[in-house]
Protein backbone atom coordinates (compact mmCIF):
# COMPACT_ATOMS: atom_id res chain seq x y z
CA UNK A 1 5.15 5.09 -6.09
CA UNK A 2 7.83 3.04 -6.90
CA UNK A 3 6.67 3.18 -11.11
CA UNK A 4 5.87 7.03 -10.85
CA UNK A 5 8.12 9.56 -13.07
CA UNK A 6 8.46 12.19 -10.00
CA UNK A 7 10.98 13.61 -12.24
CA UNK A 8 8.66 14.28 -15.25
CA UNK A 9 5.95 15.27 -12.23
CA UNK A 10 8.08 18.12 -10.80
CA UNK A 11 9.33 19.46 -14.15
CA UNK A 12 5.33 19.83 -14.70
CA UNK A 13 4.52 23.55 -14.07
CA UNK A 14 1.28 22.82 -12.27
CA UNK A 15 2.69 20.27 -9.96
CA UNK A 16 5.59 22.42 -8.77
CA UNK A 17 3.49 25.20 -8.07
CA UNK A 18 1.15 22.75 -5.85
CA UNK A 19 4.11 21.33 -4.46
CA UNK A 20 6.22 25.11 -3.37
CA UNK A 21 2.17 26.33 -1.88
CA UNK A 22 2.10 22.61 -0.01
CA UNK A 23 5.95 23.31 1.32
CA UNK A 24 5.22 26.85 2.31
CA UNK A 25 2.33 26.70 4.19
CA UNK A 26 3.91 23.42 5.82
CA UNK A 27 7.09 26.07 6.78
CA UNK A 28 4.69 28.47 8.13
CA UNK A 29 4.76 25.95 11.51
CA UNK A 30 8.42 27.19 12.02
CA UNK A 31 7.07 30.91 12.16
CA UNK A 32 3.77 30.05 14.65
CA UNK A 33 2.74 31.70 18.13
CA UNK A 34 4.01 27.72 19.40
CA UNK A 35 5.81 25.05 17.14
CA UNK A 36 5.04 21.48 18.09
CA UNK A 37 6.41 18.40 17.02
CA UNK A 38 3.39 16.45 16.50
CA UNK A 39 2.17 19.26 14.59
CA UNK A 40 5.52 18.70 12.09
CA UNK A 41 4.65 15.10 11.85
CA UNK A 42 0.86 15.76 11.33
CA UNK A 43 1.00 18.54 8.53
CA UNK A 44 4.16 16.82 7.15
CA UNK A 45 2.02 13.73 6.94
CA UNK A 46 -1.09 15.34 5.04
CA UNK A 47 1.87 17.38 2.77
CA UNK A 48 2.73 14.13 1.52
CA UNK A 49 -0.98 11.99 1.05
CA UNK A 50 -2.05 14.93 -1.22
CA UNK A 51 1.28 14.47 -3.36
CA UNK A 52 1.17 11.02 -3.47
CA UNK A 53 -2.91 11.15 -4.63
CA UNK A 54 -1.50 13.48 -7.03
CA UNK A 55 1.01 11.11 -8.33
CA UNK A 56 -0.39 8.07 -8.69
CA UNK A 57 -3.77 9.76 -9.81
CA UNK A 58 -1.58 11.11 -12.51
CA UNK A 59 0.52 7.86 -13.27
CA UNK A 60 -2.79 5.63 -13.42
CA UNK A 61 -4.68 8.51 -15.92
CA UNK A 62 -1.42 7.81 -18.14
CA UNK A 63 -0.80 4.40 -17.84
CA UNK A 64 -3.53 2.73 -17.23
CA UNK A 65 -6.61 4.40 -18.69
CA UNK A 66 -8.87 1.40 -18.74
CA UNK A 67 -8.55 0.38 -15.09
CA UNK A 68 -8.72 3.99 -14.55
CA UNK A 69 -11.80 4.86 -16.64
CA UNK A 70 -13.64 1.63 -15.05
CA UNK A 71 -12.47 3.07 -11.21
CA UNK A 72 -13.93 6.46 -12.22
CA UNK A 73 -16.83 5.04 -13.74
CA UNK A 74 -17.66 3.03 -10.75
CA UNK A 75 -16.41 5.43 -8.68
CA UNK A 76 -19.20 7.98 -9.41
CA UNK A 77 -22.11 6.44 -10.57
CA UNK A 78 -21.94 4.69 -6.77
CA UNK A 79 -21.71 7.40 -5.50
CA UNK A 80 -25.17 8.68 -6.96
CA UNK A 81 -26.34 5.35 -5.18
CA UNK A 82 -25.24 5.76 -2.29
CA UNK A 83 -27.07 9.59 -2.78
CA UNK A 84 -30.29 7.76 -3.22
CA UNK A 85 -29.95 5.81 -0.09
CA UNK A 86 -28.91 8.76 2.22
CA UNK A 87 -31.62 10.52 0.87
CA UNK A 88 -34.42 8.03 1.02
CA UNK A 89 -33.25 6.93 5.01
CA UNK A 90 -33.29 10.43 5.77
CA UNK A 91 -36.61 11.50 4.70
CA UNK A 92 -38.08 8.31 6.29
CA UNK A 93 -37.21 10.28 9.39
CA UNK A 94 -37.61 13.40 8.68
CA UNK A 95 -40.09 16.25 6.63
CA UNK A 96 -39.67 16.07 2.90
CA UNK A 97 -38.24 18.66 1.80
CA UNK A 98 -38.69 21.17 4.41
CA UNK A 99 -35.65 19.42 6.61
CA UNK A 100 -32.23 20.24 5.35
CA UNK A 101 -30.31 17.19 4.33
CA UNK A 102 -27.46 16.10 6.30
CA UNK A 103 -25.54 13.18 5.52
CA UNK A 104 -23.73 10.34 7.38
CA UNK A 105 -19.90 9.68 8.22
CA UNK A 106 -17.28 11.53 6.11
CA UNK A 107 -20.12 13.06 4.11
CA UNK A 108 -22.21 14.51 7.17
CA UNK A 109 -21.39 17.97 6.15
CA UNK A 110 -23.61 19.58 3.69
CA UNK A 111 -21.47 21.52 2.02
CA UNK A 112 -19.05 18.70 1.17
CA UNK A 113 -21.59 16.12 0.13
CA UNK A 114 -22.92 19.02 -2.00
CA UNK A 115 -19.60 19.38 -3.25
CA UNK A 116 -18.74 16.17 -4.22
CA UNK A 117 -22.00 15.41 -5.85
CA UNK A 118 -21.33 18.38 -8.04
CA UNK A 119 -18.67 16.61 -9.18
CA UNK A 120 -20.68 13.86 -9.71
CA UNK A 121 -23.16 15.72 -11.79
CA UNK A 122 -20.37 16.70 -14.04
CA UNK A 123 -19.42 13.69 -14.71
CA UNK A 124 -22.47 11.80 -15.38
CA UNK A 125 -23.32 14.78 -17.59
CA UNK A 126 -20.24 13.99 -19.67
CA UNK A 127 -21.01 10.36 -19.23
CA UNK A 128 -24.81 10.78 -20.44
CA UNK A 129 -23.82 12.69 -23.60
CA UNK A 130 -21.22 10.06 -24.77
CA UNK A 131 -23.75 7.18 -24.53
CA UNK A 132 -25.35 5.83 -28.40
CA UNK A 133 -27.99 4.03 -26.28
CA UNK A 134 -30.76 5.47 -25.10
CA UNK A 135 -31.05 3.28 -22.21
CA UNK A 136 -27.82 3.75 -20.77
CA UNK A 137 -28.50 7.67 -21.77
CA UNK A 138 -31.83 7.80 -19.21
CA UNK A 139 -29.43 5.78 -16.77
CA UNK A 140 -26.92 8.38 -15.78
CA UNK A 141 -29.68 10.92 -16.55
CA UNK A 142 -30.94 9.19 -13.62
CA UNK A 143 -28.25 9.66 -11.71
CA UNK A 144 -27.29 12.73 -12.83
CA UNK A 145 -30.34 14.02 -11.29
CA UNK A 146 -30.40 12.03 -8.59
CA UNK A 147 -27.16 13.61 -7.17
CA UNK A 148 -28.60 17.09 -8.11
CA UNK A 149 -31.48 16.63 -6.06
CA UNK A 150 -29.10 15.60 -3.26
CA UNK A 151 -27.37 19.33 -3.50
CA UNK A 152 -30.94 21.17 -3.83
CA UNK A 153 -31.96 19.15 -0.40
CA UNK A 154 -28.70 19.61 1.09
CA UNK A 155 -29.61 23.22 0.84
CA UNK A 156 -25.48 24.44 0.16
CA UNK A 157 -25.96 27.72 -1.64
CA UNK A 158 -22.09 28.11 -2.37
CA UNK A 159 -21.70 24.68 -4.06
CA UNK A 160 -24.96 24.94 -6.29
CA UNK A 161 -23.70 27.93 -6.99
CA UNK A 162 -20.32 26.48 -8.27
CA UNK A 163 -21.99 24.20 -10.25
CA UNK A 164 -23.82 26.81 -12.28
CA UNK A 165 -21.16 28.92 -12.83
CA UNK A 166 -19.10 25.42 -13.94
CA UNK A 167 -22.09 24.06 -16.09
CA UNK A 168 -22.56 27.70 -17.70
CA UNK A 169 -18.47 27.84 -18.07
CA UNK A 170 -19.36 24.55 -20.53
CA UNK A 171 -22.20 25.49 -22.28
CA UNK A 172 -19.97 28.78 -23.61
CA UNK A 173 -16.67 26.76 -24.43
CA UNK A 174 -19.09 23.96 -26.24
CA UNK A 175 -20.61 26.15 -28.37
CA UNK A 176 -17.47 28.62 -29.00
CA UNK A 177 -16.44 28.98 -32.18
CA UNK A 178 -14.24 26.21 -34.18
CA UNK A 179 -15.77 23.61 -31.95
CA UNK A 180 -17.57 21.85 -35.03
CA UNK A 181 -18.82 18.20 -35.00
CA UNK A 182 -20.36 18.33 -31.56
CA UNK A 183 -23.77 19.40 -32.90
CA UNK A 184 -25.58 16.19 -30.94
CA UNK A 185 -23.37 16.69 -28.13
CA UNK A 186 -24.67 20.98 -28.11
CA UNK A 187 -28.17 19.27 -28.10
CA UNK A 188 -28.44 16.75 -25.52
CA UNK A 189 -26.16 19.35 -23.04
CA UNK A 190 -28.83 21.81 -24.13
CA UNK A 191 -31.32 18.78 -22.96
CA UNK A 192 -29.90 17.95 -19.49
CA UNK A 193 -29.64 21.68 -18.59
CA UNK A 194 -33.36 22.31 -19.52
CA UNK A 195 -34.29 18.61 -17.41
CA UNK A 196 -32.16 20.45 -14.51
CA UNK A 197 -34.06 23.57 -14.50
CA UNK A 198 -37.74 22.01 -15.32
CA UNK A 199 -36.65 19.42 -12.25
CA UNK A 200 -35.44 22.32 -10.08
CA UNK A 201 -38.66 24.79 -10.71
CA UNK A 202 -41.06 21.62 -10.41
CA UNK A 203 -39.81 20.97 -6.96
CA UNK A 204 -40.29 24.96 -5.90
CA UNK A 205 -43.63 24.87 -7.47
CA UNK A 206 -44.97 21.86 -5.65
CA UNK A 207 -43.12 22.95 -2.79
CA UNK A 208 -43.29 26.91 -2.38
CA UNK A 209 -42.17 27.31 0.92
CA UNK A 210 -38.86 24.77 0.12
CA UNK A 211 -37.10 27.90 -1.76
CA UNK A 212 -37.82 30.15 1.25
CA UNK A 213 -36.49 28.32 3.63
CA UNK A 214 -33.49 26.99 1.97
CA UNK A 215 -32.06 29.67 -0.07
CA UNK A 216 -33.77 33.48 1.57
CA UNK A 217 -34.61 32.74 5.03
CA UNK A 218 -31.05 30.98 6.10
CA UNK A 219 -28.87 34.30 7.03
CA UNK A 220 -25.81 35.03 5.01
CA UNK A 221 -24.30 37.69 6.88
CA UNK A 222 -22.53 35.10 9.69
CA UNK A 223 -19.77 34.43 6.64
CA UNK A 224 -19.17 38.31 6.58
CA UNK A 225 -18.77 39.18 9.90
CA UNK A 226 -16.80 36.17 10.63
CA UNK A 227 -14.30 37.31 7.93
CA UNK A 228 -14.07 40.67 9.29
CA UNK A 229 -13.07 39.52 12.68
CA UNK A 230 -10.64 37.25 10.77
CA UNK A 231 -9.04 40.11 8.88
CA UNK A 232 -8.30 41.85 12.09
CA UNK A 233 -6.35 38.96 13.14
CA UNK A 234 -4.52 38.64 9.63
CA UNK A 235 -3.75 42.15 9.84
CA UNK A 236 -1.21 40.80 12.67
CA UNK A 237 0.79 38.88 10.81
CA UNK A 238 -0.60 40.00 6.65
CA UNK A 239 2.67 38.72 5.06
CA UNK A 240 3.55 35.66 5.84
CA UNK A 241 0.35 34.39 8.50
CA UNK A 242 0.26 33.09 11.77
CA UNK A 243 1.22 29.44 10.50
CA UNK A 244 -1.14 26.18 10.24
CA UNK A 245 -1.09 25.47 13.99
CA UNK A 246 -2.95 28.84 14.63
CA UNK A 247 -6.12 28.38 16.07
CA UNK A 248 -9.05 29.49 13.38
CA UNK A 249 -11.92 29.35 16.07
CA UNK A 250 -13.79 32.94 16.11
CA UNK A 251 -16.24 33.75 18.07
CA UNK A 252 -18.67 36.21 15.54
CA UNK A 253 -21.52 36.44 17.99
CA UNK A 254 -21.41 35.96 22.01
CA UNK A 255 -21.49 32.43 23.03
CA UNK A 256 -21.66 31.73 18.76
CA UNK A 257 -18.01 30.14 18.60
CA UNK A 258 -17.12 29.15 14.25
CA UNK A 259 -14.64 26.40 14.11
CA UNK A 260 -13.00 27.57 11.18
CA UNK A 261 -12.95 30.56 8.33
CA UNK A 262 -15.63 28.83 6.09
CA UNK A 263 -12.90 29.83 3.30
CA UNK A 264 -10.24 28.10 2.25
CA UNK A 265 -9.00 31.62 0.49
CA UNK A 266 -9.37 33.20 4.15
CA UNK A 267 -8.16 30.46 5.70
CA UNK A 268 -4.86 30.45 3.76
CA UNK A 269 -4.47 34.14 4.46
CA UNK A 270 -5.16 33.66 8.21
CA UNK A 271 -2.55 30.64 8.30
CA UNK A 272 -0.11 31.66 5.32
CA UNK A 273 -0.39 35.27 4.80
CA UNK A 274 -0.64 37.10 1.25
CA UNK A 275 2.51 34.93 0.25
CA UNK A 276 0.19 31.66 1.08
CA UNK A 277 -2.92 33.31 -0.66
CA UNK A 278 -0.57 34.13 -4.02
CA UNK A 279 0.89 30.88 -4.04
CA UNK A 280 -2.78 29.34 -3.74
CA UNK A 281 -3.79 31.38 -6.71
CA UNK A 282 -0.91 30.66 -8.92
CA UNK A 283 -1.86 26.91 -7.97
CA UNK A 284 -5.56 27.87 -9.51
CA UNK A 285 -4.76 29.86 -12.52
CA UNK A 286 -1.88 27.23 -13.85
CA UNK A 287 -4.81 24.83 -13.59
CA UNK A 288 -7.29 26.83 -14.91
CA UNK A 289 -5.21 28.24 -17.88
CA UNK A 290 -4.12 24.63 -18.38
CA UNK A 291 -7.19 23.11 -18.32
CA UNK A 292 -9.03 25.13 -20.86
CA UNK A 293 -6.34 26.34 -22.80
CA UNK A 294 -6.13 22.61 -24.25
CA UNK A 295 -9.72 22.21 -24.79
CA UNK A 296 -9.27 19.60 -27.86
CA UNK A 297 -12.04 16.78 -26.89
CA UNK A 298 -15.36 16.73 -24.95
CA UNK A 299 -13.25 15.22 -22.07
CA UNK A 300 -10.70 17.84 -21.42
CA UNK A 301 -13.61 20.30 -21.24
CA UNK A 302 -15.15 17.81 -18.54
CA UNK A 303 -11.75 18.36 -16.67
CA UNK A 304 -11.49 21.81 -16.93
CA UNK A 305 -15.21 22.39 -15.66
CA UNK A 306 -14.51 20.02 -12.69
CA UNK A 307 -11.12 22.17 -12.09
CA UNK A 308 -13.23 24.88 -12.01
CA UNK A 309 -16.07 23.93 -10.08
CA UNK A 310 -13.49 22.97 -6.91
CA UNK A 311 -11.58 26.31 -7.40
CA UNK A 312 -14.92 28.20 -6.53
CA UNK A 313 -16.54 25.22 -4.33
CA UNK A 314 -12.99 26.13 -1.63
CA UNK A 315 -13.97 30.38 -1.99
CA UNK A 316 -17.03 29.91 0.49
CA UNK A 317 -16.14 27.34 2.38
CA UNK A 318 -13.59 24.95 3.72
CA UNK A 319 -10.50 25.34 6.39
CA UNK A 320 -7.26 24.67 4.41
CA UNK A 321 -5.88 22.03 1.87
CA UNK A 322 -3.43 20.60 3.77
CA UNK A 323 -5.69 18.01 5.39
CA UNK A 324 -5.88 14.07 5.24
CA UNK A 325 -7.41 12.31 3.08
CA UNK A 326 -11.44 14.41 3.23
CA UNK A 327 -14.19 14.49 0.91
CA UNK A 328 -12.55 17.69 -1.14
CA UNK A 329 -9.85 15.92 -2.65
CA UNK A 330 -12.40 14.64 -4.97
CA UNK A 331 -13.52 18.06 -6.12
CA UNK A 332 -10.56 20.18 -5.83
CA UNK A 333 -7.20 17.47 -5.54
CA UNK A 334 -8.51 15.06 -8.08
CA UNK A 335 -9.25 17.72 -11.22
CA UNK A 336 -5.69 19.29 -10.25
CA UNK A 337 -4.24 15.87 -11.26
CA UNK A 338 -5.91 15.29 -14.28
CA UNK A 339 -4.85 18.66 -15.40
CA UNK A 340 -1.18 17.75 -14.22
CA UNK A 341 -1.75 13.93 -16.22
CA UNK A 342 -2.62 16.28 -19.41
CA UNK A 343 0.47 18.54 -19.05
CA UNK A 344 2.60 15.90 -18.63
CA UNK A 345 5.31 15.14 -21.43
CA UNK A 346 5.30 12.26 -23.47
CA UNK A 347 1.43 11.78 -23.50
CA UNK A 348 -0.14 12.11 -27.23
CA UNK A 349 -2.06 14.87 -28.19
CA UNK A 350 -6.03 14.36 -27.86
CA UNK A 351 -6.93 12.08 -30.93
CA UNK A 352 -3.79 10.12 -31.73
CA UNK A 353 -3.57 6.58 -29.60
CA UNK A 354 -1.16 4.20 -28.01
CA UNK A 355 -0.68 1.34 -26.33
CA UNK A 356 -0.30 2.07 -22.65
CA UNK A 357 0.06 -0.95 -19.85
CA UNK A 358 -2.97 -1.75 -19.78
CA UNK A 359 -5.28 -1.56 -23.35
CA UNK A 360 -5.40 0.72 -26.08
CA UNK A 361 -5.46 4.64 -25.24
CA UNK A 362 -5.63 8.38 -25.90
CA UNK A 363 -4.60 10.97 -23.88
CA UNK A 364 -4.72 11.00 -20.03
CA UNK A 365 -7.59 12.57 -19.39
CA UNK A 366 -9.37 10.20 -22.28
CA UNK A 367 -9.10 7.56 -19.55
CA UNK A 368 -12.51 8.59 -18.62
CA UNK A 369 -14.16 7.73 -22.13
């Protein structure tokens, strides 16, 4: 932290407003049913991990863009590994496909293995259609669809749902207008998506009852009346919440007992209020508006689909962002900071090069060419 410009970070537009939402909802303690003191040092704890991932996140994208685009590289395409092996020990044990993947340790949820393997998806599609050889092009294919299949089995309607919308969100901006010398690039994404669907309708075919059970038969409904019962508690306190140490548990059903909103959105209206829930948007639309309103290379539309696909992945699901280091800082924490490394001052514009710390370089966000 020590070699981080925190001056240049705060002057950035998208960092303060992460920074003010991270500082409110950590005040929103002083305004709770009970205030604790563990429950300062706790939230004030995860205030300042997500900062500092922020920061250095942002200072290694600048500075040190080989190291960094080696770390992401590795980063990812083990994760589609480790994919493979989660899958292949779980449906040793249990009925392929029929059983709905869950995962082991930190990625035991569905939803947020789902999530981050969207991510990965992303990026091995951006990998994939930078590659000259064809070999290395079938290899993150590979794992491109080897993390897809993970989501499909993992049966998470919300995050497969983000990924379309994010994949779609690409296809549009690659083929928009002025975007010329990217024909091959069109192609091949008009490839993978057509491998995706053929891959996705094979499996339903060969499996017919798979899409029944995993996306019509699971009820929906739970989400909405657990967000009703929510609202009449926000309606208590609509302003400014009930603070972070509120307890989100709601029972929907009797003896059914939810542990939290399954919303980040609701959550941050349950623990911040509206003033939480604006603050939370104007963290989404800076990074948003950022991220595709400097759409100049293939890679900063990579980053602004990823920034995309965590602002809808935290909608349906998820507690609140203040949390220690989880799985969703790599889908919704880690985009925000390479949209913060490409607002940042001082970097060149995509195209021109310097020499950074480390080797030759672009922009930030190049770092993961």
């Amino acid at each position: 932290m020590k070699k981080v410009d925190l001056g240049a970070l705060f002057r950035d537009r998208t960092f303060l407003l992460v920074t003010i939402y991270l500082v409110y909802m950590f005040c929103s303690l002083f305004w709770a049913d009970s205030l604790e003191i563990n429950d300062l040092s706790k939230y004030g704890r995860r205030l300042l991990y997500i900062i500092i991932f922020i920061a250095i996140s942002v200072h290694l994208a600048k500075n040190y863009e080989y190291f960094f685009s080696k770390l992401v590289h590795s980063v990812f395409s083990i994760s589609a590994l480790v994919a493979l092996t989660t899958m292949g020990i779980f449906y040793l044990q249990h009925p392929f496909p029929g059983t709905r993947l869950f995962g082991y340790g930190l990625l035991d949820n569905p939803f947020q293995a789902s999530s981050i393997y969207g991510i990965t998806v992303l990026v091995c599609t951006y990998f994939l259609l930078r590659q000259r050889s064809f070999g290395m092009r079938l290899a993150y294919l590979g794992l491109l669809l080897v993390s897809f299949s993970y989501m499909l089995l993992a049966q998470s309607r919300s995050a497969l749902l983000s990924l379309v919308i994010a994949m779609a969100v690409w296809q549009l901006f690659a083929w928009s207008p002025g975007k010329k010398g990217r024909g091959i690039q069109r192609k091949r994404l008009l490839i993978v998506l057509a491998i995706i669907v053929a891959g996705s309708a094979s499996l339903f075919l060969i499996f017919p009852g798979f899409f029944d059970s995993a996306f019509l038969s699971r009820p929906s409904l739970y989400r909405l009346k657990l967000w009703g019962k929510l609202l009449t508690r926000i309606e208590a306190a609509p302003w400014f919440g009930h603070g972070l140490s509120a307890d989100p548990r709601t029972e929907i059903l009797p003896g059914r007992i939810l542990v939290h909103p399954h919303s980040v959105v609701m959550g941050t209206l349950l623990y911040g209020g509206i003033v939480g829930l604006l603050l939370l948007l104007a963290v989404v639309i800076s990074t948003l508006w950022q991220g595709f309103m400097r759409i100049e290379k293939p890679i900063d539309l990579l980053v602004a689909s990823m920034a995309l696909y965590g602002a809808l992945c935290i909608v349906l699901n998820g507690n609140m962002l203040i949390h220690h280091p989880k799985p969703f800082w790599l889908f919704f924490w880690f985009p925000v900071a390479l949209v913060v490394a490409s607002e940042m001052p001082g970097h060149p514009l995509p195209g021109d090069s310097r020499i950074s710390n480390d080797r030759v370089a672009t922009s930030p966000a190049s770092a993961l060419n």
